[in-house]
C-alpha atoms as a PDB file:
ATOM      1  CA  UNK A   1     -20.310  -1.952 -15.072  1.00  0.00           C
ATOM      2  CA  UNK A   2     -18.917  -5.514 -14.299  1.00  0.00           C
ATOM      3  CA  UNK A   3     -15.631  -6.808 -14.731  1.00  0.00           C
ATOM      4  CA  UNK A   4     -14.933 -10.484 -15.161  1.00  0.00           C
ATOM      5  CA  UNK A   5     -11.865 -12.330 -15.184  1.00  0.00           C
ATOM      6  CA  UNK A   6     -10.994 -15.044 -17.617  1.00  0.00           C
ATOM      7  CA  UNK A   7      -8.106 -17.595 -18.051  1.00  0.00           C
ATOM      8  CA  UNK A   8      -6.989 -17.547 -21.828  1.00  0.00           C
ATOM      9  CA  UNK A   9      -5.471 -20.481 -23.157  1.00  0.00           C
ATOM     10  CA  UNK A  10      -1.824 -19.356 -22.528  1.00  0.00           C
ATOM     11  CA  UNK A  11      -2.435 -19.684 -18.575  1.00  0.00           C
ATOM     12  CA  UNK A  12      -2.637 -15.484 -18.553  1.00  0.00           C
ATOM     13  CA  UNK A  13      -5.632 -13.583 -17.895  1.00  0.00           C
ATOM     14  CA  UNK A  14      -8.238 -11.469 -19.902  1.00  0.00           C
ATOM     15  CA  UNK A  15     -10.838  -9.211 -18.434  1.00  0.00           C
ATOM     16  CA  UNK A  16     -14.143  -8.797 -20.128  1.00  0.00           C
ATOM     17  CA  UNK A  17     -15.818  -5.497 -19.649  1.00  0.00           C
ATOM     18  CA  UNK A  18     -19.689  -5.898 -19.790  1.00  0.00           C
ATOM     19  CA  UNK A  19     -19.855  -1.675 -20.278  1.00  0.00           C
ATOM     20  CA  UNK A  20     -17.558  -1.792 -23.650  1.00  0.00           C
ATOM     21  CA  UNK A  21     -18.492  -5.501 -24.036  1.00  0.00           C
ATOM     22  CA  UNK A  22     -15.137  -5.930 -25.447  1.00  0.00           C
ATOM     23  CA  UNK A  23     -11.320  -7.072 -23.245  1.00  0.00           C
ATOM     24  CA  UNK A  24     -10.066  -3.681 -21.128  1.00  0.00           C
ATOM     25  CA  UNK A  25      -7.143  -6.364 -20.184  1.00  0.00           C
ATOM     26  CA  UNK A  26      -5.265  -8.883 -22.379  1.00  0.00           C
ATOM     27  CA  UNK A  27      -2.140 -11.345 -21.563  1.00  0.00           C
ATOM     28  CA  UNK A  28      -2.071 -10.097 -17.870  1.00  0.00           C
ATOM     29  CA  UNK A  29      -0.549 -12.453 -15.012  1.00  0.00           C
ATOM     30  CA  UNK A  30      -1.765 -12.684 -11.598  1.00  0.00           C
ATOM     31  CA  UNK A  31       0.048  -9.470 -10.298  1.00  0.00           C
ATOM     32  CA  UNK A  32      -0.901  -7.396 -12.817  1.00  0.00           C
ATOM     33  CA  UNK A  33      -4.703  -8.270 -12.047  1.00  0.00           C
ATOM     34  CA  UNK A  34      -4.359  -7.551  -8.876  1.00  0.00           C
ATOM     35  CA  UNK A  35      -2.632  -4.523  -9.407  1.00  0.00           C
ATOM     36  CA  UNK A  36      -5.535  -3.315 -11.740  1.00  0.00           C
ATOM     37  CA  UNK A  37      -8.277  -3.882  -9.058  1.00  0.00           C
ATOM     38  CA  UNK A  38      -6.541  -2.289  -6.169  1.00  0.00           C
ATOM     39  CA  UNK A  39      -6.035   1.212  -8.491  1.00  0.00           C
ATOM     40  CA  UNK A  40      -9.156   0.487  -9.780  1.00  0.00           C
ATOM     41  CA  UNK A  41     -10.231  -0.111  -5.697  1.00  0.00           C
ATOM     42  CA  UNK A  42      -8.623   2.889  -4.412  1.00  0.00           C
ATOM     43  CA  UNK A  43     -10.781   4.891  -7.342  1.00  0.00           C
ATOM     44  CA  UNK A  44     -13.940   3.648  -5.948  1.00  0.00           C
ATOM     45  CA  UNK A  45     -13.705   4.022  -2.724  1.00  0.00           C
ATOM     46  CA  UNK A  46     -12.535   7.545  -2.930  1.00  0.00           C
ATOM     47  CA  UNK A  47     -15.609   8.061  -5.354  1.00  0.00           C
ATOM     48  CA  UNK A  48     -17.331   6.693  -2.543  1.00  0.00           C
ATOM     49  CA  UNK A  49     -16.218   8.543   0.557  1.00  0.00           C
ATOM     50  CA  UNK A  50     -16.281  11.714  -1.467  1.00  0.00           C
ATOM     51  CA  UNK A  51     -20.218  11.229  -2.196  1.00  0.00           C
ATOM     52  CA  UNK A  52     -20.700  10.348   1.319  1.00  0.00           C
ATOM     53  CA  UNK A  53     -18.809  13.555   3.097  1.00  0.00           C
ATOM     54  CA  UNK A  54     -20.861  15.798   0.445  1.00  0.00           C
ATOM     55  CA  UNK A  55     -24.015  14.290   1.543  1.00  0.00           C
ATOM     56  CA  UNK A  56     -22.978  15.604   4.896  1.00  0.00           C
ATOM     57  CA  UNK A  57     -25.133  12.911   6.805  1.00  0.00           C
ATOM     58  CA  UNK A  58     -25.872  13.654  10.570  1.00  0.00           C
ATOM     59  CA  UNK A  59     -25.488  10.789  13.470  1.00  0.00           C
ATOM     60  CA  UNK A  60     -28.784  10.675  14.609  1.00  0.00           C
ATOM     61  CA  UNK A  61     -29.590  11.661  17.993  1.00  0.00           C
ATOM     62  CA  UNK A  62     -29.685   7.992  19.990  1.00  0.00           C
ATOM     63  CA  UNK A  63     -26.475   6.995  18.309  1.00  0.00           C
ATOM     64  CA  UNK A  64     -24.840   9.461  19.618  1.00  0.00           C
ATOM     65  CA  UNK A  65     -24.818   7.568  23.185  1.00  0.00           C
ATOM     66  CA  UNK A  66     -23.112   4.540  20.827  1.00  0.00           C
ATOM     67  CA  UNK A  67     -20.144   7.234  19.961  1.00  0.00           C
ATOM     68  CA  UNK A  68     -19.322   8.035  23.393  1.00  0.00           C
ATOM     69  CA  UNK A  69     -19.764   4.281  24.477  1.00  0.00           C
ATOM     70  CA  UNK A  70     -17.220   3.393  21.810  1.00  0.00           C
ATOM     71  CA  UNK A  71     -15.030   6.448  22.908  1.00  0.00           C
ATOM     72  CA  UNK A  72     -14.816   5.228  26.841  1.00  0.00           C
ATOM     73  CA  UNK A  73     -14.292   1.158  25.744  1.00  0.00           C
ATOM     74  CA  UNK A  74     -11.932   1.985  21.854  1.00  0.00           C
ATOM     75  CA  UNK A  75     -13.063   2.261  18.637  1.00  0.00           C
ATOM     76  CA  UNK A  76     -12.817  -1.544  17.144  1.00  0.00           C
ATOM     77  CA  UNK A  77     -10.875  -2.321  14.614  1.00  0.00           C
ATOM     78  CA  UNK A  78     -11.501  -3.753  11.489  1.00  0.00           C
ATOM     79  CA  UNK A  79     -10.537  -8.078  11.807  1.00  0.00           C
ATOM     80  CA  UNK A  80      -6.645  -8.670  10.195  1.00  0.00           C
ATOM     81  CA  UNK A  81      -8.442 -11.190   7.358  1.00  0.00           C
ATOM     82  CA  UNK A  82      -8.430  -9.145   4.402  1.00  0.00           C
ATOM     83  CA  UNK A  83     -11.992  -8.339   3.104  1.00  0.00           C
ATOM     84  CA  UNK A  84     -13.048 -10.219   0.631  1.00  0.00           C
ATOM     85  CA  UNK A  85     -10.927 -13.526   1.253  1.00  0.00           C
ATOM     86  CA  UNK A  86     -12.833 -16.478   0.919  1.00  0.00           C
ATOM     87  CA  UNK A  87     -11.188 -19.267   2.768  1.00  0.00           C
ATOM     88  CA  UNK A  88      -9.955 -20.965  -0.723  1.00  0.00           C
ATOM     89  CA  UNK A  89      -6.216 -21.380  -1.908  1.00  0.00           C
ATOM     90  CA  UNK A  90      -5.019 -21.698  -4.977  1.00  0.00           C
ATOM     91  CA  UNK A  91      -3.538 -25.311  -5.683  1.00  0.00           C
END
């Protein structure tokens, strides 16, 4: 399933669905768009974690040394930039 977002001719937004092929989202500004992918974000990635845990996948043996190396030193954390953000601003 994709998901692509359109400006209409009133400045607002439309998103096509390519799994209906039809518009899931009419007249919708900026906020609302981003409203609908984070839900639609948080769905997914729950879907996603849930599928892994169940999968119940074992650290192999010789990354376990790579655990207790990041144990002793701190786990990193993820960079401040969100993810996805592509350098470009909107004039």
């Amino acid at each position: 399933m994709a998901w692509r977002i359109e400006t209409q001719k009133n400045g607002l937004f439309a998103i096509w669905s390519t799994r209906v092929e039809d518009y899931i989202v009419i007249d919708a500004d900026a906020a609302e768009i981003e409203r609908i992918y984070a839900e639609k974000g948080v769905q997914v990635y729950l879907a996603s974690a849930r599928a892994q845990i169940a999968k119940q996948l074992v650290v192999p043996d010789e990354n376990e040394a790579r655990i207790e190396e990041s144990r002793k030193r701190g786990t990193p954390k993820e960079p401040a930039e969100k993810i996805g953000n592509t350098g470009f601003t909107r004039n």
